[in-house]
Protein backbone atom coordinates (compact mmCIF):
# COMPACT_ATOMS: atom_id res chain seq x y z
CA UNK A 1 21.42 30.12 -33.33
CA UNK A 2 18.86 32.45 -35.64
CA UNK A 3 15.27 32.88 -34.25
CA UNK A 4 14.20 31.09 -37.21
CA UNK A 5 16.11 28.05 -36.76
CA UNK A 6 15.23 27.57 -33.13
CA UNK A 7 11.27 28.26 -34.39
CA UNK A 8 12.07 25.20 -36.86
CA UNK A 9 13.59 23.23 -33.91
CA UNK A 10 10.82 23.93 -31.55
CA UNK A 11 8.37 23.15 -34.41
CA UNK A 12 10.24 19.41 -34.95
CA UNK A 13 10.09 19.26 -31.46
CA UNK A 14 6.78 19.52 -30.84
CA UNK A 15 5.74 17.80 -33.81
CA UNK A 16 7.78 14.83 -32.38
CA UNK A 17 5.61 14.92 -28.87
CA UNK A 18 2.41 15.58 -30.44
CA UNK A 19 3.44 11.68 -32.26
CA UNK A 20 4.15 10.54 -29.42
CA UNK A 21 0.99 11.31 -27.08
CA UNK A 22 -1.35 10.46 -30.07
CA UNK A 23 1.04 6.68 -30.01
CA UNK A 24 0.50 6.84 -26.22
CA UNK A 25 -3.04 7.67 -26.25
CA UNK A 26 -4.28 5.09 -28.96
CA UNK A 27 -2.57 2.43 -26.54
CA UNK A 28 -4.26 3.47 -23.63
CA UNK A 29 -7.54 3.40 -25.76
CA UNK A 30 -7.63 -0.04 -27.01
CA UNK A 31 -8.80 -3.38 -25.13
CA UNK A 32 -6.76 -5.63 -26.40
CA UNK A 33 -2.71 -4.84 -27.08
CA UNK A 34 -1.01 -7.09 -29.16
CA UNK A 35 2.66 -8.62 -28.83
CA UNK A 36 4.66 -6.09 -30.70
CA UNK A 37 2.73 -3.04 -28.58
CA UNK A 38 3.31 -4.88 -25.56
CA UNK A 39 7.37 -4.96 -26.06
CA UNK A 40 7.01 -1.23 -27.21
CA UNK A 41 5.48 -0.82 -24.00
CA UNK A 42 7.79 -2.52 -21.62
CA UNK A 43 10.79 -0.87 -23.86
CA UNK A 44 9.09 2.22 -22.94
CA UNK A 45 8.33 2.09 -19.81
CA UNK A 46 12.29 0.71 -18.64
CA UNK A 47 13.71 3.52 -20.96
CA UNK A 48 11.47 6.26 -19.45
CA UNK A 49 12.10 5.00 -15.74
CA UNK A 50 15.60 5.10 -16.43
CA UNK A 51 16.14 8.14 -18.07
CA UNK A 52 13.13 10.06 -16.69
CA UNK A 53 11.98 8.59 -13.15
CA UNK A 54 14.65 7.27 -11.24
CA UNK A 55 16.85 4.09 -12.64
CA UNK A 56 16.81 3.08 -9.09
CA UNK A 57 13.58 1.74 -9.26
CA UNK A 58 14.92 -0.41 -11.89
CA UNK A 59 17.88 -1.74 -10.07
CA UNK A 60 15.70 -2.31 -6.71
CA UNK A 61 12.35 -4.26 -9.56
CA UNK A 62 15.20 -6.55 -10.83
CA UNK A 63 16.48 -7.51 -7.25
CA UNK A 64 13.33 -8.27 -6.11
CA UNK A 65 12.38 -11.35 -9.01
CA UNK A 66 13.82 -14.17 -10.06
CA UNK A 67 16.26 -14.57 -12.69
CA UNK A 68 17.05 -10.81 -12.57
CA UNK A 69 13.97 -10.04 -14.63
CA UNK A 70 12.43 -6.48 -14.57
CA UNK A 71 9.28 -7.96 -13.34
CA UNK A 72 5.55 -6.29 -14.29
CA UNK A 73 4.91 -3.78 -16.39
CA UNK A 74 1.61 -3.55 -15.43
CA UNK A 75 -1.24 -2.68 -17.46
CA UNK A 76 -4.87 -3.69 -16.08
CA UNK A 77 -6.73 -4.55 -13.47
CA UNK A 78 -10.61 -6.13 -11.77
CA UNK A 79 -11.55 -7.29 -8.65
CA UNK A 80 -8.62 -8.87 -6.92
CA UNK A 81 -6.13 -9.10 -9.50
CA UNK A 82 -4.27 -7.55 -11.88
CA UNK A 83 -2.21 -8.06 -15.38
CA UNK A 84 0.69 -7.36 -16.57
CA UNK A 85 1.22 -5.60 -20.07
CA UNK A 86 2.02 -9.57 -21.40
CA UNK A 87 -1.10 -10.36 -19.75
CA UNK A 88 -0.10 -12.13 -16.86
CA UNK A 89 -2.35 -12.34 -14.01
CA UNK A 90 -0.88 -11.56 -10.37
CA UNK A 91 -3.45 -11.97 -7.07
CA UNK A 92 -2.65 -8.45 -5.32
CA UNK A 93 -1.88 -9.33 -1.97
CA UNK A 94 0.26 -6.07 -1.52
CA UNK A 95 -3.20 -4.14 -2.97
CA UNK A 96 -1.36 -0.72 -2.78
CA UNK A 97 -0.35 -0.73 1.03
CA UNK A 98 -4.24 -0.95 1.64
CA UNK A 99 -5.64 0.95 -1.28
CA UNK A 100 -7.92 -1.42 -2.93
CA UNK A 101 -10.43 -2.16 -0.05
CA UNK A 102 -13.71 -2.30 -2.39
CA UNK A 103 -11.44 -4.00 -5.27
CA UNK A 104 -9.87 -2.70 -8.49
CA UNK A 105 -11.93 -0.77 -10.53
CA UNK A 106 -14.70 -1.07 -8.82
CA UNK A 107 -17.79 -0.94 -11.27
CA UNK A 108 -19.87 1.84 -8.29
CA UNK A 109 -17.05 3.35 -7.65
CA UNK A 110 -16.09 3.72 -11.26
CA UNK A 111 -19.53 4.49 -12.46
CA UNK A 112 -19.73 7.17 -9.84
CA UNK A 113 -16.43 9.08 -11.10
CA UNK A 114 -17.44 8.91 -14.66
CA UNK A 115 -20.86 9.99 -14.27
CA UNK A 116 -19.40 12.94 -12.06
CA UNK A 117 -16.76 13.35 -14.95
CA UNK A 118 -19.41 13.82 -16.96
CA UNK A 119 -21.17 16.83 -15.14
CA UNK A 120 -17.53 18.67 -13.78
CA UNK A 121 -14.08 17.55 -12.89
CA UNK A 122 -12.92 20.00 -10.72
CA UNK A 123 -14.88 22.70 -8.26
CA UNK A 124 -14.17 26.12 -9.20
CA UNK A 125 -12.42 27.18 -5.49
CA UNK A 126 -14.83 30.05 -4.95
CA UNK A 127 -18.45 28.31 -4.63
CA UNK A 128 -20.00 26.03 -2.83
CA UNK A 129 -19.57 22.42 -4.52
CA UNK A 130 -22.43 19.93 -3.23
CA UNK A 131 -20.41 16.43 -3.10
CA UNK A 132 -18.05 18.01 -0.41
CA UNK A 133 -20.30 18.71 2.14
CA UNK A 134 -22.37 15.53 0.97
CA UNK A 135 -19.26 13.07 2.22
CA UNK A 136 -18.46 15.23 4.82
CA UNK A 137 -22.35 15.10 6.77
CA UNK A 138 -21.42 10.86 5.96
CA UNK A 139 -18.59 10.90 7.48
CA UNK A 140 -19.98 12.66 11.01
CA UNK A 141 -22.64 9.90 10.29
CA UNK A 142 -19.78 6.85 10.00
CA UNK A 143 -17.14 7.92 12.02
CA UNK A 144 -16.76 7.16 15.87
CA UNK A 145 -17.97 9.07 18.97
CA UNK A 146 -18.46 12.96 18.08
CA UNK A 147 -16.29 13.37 14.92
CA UNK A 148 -18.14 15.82 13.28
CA UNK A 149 -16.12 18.46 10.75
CA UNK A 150 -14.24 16.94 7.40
CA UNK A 151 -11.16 18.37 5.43
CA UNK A 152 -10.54 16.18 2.63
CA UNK A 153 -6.95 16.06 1.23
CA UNK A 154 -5.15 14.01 -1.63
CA UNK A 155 -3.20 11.49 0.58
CA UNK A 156 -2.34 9.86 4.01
CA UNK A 157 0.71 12.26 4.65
CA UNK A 158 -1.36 15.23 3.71
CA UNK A 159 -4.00 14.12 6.38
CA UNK A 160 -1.43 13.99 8.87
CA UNK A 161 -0.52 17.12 8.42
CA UNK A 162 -3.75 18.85 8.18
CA UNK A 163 -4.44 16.96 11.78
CA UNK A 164 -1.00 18.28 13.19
CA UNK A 165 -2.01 21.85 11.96
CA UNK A 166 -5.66 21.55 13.91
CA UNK A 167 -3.23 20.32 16.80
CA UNK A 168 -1.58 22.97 17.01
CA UNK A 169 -4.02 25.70 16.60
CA UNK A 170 -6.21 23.89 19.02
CA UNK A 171 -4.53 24.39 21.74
CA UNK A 172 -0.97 26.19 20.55
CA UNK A 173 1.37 23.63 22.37
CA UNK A 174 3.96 22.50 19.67
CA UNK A 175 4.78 18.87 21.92
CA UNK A 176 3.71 15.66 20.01
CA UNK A 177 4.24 12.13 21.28
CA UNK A 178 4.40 9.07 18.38
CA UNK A 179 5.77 5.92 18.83
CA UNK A 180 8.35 3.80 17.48
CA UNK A 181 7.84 1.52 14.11
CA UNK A 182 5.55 4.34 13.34
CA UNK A 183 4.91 5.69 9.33
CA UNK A 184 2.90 8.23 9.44
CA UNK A 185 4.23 9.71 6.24
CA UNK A 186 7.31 11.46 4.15
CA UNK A 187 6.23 15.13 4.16
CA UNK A 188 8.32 17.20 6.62
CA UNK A 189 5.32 17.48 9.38
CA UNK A 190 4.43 14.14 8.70
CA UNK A 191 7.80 12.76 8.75
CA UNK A 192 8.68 13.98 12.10
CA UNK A 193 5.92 11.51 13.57
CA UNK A 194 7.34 8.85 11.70
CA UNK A 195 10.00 6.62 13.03
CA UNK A 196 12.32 4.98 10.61
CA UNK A 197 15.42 6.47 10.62
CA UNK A 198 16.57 6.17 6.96
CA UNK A 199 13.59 8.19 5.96
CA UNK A 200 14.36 10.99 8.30
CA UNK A 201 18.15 11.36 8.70
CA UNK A 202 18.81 12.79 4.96
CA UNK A 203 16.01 15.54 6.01
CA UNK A 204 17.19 16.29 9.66
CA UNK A 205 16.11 18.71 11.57
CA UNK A 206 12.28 18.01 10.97
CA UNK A 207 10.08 19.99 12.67
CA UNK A 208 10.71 20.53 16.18
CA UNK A 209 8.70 19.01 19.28
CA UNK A 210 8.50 15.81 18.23
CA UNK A 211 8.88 12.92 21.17
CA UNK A 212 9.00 8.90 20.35
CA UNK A 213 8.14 6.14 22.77
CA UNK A 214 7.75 2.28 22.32
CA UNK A 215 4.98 1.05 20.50
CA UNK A 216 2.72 -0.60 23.21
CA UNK A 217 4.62 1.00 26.12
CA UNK A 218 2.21 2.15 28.51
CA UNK A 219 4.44 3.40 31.39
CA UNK A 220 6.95 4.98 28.93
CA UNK A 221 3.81 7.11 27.35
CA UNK A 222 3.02 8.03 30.89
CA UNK A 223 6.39 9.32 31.76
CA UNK A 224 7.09 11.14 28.88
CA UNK A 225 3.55 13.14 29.25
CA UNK A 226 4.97 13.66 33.27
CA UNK A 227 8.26 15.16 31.59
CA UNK A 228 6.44 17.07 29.28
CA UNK A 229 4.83 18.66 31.43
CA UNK A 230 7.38 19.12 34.27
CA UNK A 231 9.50 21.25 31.84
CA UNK A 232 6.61 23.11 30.24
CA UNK A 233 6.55 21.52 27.22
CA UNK A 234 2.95 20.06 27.20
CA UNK A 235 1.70 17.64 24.73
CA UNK A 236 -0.85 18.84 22.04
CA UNK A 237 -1.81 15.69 20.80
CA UNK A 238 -0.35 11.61 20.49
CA UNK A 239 -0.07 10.47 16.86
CA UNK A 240 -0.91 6.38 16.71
CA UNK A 241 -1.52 4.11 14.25
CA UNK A 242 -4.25 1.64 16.03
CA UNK A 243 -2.29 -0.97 14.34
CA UNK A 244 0.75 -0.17 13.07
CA UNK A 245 1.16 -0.91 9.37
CA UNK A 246 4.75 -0.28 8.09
CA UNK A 247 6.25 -1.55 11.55
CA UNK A 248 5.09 -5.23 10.79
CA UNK A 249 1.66 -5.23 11.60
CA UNK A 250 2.00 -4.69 15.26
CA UNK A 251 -1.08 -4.86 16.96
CA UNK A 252 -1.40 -3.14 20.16
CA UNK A 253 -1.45 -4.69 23.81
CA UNK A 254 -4.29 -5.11 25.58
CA UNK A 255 -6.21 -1.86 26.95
CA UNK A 256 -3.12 0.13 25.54
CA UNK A 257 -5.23 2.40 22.91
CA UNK A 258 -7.87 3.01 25.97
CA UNK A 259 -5.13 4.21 28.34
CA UNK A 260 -3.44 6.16 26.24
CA UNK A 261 -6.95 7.92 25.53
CA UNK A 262 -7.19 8.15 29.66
CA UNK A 263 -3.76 10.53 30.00
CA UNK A 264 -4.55 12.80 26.47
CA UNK A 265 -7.92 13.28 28.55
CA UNK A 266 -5.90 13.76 32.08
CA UNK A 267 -3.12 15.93 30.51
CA UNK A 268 -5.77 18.10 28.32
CA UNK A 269 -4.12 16.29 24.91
CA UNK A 270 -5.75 15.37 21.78
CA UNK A 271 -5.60 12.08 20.51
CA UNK A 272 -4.82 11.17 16.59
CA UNK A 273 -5.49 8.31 15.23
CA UNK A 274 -3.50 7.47 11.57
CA UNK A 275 -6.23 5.25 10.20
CA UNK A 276 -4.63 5.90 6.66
CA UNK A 277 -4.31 1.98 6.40
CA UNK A 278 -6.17 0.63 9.06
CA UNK A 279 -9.47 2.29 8.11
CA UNK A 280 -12.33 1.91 5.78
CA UNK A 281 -13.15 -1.43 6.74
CA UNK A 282 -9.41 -3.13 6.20
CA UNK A 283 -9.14 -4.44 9.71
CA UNK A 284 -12.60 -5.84 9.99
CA UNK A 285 -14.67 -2.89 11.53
CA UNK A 286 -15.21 0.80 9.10
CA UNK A 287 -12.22 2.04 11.14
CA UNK A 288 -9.83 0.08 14.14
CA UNK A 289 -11.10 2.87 16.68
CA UNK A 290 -14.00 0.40 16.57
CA UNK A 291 -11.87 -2.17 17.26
CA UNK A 292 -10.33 -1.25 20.48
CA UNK A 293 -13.61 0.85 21.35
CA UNK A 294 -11.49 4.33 21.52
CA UNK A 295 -12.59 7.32 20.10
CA UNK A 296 -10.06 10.15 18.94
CA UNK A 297 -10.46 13.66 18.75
CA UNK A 298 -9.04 13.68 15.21
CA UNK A 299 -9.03 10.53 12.98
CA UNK A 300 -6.54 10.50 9.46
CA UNK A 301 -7.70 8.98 6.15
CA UNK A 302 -6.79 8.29 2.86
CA UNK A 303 -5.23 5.35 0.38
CA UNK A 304 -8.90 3.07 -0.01
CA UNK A 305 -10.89 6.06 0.75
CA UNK A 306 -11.12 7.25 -2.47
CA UNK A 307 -11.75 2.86 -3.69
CA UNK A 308 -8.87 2.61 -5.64
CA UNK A 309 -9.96 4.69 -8.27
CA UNK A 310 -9.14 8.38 -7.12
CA UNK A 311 -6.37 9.95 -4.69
CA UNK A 312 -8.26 11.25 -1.69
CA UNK A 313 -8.29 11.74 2.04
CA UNK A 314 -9.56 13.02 5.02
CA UNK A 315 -9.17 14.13 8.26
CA UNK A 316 -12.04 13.95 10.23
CA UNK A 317 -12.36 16.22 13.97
CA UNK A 318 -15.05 17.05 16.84
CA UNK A 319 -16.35 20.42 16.36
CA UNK A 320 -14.38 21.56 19.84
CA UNK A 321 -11.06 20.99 17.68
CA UNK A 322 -12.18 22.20 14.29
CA UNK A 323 -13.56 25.50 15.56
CA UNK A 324 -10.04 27.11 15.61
CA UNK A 325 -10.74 27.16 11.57
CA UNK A 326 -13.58 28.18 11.52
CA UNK A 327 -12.86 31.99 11.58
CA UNK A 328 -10.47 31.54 8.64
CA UNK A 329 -11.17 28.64 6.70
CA UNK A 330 -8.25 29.60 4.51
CA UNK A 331 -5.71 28.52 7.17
CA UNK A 332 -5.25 25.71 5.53
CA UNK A 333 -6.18 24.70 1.86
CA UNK A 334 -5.25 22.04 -0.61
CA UNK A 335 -5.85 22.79 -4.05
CA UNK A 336 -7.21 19.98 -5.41
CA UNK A 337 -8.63 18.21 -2.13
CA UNK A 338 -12.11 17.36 -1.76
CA UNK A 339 -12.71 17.59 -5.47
CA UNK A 340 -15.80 16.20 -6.88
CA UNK A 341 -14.39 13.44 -8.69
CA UNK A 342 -12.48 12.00 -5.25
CA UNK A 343 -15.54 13.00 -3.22
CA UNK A 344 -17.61 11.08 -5.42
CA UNK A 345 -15.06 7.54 -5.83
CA UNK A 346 -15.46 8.13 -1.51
CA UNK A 347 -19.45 8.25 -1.47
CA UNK A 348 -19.51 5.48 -3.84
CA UNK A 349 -16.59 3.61 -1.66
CA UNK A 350 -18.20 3.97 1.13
CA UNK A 351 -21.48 2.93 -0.57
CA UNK A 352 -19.91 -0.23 -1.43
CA UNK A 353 -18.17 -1.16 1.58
CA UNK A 354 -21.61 -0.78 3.93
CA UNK A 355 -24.26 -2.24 1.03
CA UNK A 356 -21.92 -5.63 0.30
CA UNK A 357 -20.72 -5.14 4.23
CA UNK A 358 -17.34 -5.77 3.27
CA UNK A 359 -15.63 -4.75 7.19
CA UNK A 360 -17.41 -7.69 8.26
CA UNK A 361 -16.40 -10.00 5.32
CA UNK A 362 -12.73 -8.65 5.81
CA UNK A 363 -12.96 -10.04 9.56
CA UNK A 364 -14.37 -13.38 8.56
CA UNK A 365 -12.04 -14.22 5.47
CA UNK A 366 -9.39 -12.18 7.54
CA UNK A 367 -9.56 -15.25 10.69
CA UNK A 368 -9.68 -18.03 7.56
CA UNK A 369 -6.68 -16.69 5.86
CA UNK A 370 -4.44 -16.10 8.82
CA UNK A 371 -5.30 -19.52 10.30
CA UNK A 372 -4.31 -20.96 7.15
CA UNK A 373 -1.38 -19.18 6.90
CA UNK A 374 -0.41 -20.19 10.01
CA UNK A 375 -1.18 -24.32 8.81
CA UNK A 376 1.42 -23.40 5.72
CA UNK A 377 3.62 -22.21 7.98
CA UNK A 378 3.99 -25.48 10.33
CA UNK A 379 7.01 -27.23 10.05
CA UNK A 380 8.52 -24.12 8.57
CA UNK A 381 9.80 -22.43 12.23
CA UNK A 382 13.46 -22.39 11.46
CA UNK A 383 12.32 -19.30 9.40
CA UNK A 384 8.53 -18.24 10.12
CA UNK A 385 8.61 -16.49 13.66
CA UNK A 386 5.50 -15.18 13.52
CA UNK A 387 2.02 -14.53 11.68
CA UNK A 388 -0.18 -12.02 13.45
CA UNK A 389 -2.76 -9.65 11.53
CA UNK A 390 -6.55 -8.38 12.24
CA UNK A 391 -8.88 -8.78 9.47
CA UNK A 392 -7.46 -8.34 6.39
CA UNK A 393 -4.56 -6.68 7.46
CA UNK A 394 -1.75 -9.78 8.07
CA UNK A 395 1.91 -9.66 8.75
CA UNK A 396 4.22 -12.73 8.40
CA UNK A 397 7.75 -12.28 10.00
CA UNK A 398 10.44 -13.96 9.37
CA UNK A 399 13.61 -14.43 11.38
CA UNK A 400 15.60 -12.51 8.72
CA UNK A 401 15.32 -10.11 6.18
CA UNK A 402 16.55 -12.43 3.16
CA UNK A 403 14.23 -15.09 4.50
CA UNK A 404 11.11 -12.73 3.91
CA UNK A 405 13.06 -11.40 0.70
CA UNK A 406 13.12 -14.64 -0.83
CA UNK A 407 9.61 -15.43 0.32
CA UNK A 408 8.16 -12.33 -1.74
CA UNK A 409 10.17 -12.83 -4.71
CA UNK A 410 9.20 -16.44 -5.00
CA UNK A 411 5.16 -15.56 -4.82
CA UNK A 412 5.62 -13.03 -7.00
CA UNK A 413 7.48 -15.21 -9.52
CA UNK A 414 4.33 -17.86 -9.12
CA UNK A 415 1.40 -14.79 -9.66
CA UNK A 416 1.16 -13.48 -6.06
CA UNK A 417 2.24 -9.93 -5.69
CA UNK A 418 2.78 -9.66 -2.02
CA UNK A 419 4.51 -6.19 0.32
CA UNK A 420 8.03 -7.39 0.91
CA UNK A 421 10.53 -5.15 -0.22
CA UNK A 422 14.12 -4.74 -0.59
CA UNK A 423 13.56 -1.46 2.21
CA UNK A 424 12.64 -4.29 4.66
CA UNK A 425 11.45 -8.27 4.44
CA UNK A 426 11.89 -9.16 7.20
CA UNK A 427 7.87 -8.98 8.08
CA UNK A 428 5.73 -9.01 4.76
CA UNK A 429 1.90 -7.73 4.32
CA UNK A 430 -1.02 -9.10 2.91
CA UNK A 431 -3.37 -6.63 2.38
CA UNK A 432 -5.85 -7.81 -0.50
CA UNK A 433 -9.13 -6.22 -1.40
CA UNK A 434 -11.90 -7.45 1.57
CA UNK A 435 -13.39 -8.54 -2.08
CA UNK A 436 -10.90 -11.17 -2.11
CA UNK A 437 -12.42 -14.76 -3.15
CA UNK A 438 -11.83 -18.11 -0.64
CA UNK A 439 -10.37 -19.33 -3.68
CA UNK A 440 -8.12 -16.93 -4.12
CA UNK A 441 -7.16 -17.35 -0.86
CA UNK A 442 -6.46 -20.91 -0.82
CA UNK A 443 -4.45 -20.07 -4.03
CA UNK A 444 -1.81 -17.53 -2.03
CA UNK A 445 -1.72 -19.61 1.09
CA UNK A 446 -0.62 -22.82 -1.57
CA UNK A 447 1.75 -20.80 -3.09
CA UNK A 448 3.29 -19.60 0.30
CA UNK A 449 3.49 -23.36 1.37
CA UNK A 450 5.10 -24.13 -1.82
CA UNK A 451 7.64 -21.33 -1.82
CA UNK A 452 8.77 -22.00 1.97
CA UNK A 453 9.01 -25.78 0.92
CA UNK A 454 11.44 -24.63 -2.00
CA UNK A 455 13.62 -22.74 0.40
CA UNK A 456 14.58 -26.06 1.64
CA UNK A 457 15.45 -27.79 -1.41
């Protein structure tokens, strides 16, 4: 090919996407889409995950509604809800696996990123940028116990990394207990806490050290810490969920967190707690440590902390931990964490969530919906086993997979988006914003009672 027929190429080419983003971008700019931008849309978006993203997604949306459809291409979203690019309107019960605590699009939160986008997107890596040191002297302020030092990350698998790092340069033992059921993340450091085999297996060997126990298990976290030790392997730190999210919602026996806490203390290990879900008010305290009155020595955000609006985490340590970075505070860096437009979406989030005291809402609608649930359910044993939850954080299992399978597809095919997947149904969440309306409410509880009641017909 001649130079000047590949420049005439390239030109066509890029002529071509330069049509193409302006197309895109006018879309995104308008309020209102009519019906023939709508099907461009969807035709779009099914091409482009096809070609471009990964068909399977496709394959796995159409399994998971009725009538084979490709379900939502969704488009927009407020408070509790959100629409699809036809327009309709789906109560988000699944809310991102716990991302929309203060709502979507929350108007403080969303004021606060704009006005900040406004002044400067990004920090320039070299000085001193105010809004990170801002949310991290709120944090020390919000956070249990004697959490004191902040490094703010993108997401929940990057937190649990960042705390595994401080971990290990804490002490320099390389032995960390999790538990069964646990997600702690997919990353390679992350993923070796977490417990699901079909995650881990393609990626075997993860990163050495790594011990599970039972969920809930007291003796069995006792005598692994005795074997740990007997061999010379001591444990830096245990990795927990307070309530463990992608297990099923499994909330922990009685006294287990505070014993647990009793042998890091007797055995000189740290204690982590993976508040990635169970924080920022979803559970019906700012974080489940409250809860269970247990304070860790290193605490994980991420997924609401940023309100919906902005990727952005956290992990959170007393200064005794922390000071191992403090002679090199390059040891660990993440580009673009702790920007100013995530630290500002978490100031404002965090605004929100104290000012409309949304924790304590998400424990009183929290008890209203579950005990409702639980009404729907009566009658309805043969293939409800259980509904169990803490605030706003609920889990209803089913005796079988397809039982739960059906369950979600059927809510979602009457406006209720809710987290049962083909991966697993056989316990589905309901994690709404804490903004979530009694209304709205009775609404998904109806539509559960009316989808089980189906089942039978």
């Amino acid at each position: 090919m001649s130079i000047d027929l590949e420049r005439e190429l390239k030109s066509e080419q890029n002529k071509n996407v330069s049509e193409y983003i302006n197309k895109v971008l006018s879309l995104i700019e308008k309020e209102e889409i009519n019906e023939a931008e709508a099907a461009w849309i969807t035709k779009e978006t099914v091409d482009g995950f096809r070609e471009n993203v990964n068909p399977g997604f496709l394959e796995y949306r159409k399994t998971v509604t009725e009538g084979g459809q490709f379900a939502a291409v969704e488009w927009s979203d407020n408070g509790s809800c959100f629409k699809d690019v036809n327009g309709k309107e789906y109560i988000d019960c699944l809310g991102g696996f716990g991302i929309y605590n203060v709502g979507h699009r929350n108007p403080k939160v969303v004021k606060a990123v704009t006005d900040q986008l406004k002044r400067q997107a990004l920090h320039s890596q070299d000085l001193l940028d105010p809004l990170r040191a801002m949310l991290a002297k709120i944090l020390a302020d919000i956070t249990p116990g004697n959490l004191k030092y902040a490094f703010f990350t993108n997401s929940g698998t990057e937190s649990v990394e960042a705390a595994l790092k401080l971990a290990k340069m804490y002490s320099e033992r390389t032995t960390f207990i999790s538990t069964t059921r646990a997600f702690h993340g997919k990353s390679l450091g992350s993923l070796s806490g977490t417990a699901k085999g079909m995650f881990r297996k393609p990626f075997l060997p993860l990163i050495p050290g790594f011990r599970h126990v039972p969920f809930g298990d007291i003796d069995m976290m006792r005598k692994t810490f005795e074997v740990c030790a007997s061999v010379g392997e001591d444990v830096a730190a245990v990795l927990l969920e307070p309530i463990q999210g992608e297990g099923g919602i499994i909330l922990p026996p009685e006294n287990y967190l505070k014993q647990v806490r009793e042998l890091c203390d007797q055995y000189g290990s740290l204690l982590i707690f993976d508040e990635v879900q169970t924080g920022m008010g979803r559970t019906g305290k700012m974080f489940a440590a409250e809860l269970y009155k247990v304070v860790p020595d290193i605490i994980c955000l991420a997924k609401a902390f940023g309100g919906g609006v902005m990727p952005a985490g956290a992990v959170v340590a007393t200064e005794n931990v922390f000071r191992s970075w403090f002679d090199n505070p390059f040891m660990h860096t993440t580009t673009f964490g702790g920007n100013p437009l995530a630290c500002a979406a978490a100031i404002a989030t965090i605004g929100v969530l104290i000012e409309e005291k949304l924790p304590e809402r998400a424990a009183e609608v929290g008890a209203y919906f579950l005990a409702e649930l639980k009404k729907a359910a009566e009658g309805h044993q043969d293939k409800v086993q259980e509904i169990r939850g803490q605030g706003l954080m609920i889990g209803i299992e089913f005796h079988q997979d397809e039982i739960g399978y059906e369950v979600s597809k059927g809510m979602f095919d009457r406006g209720v988006l809710v987290a049962g997947t083909l991966i697993n149904s056989k316990t589905i969440r309901i994690e709404p914003a804490l903004t979530i309306s009694y209304d709205e409410v009775n609404k998904v509880v109806s539509t559960f009672k009316d989808v089980l009641e189906h089942l039978d017909a």
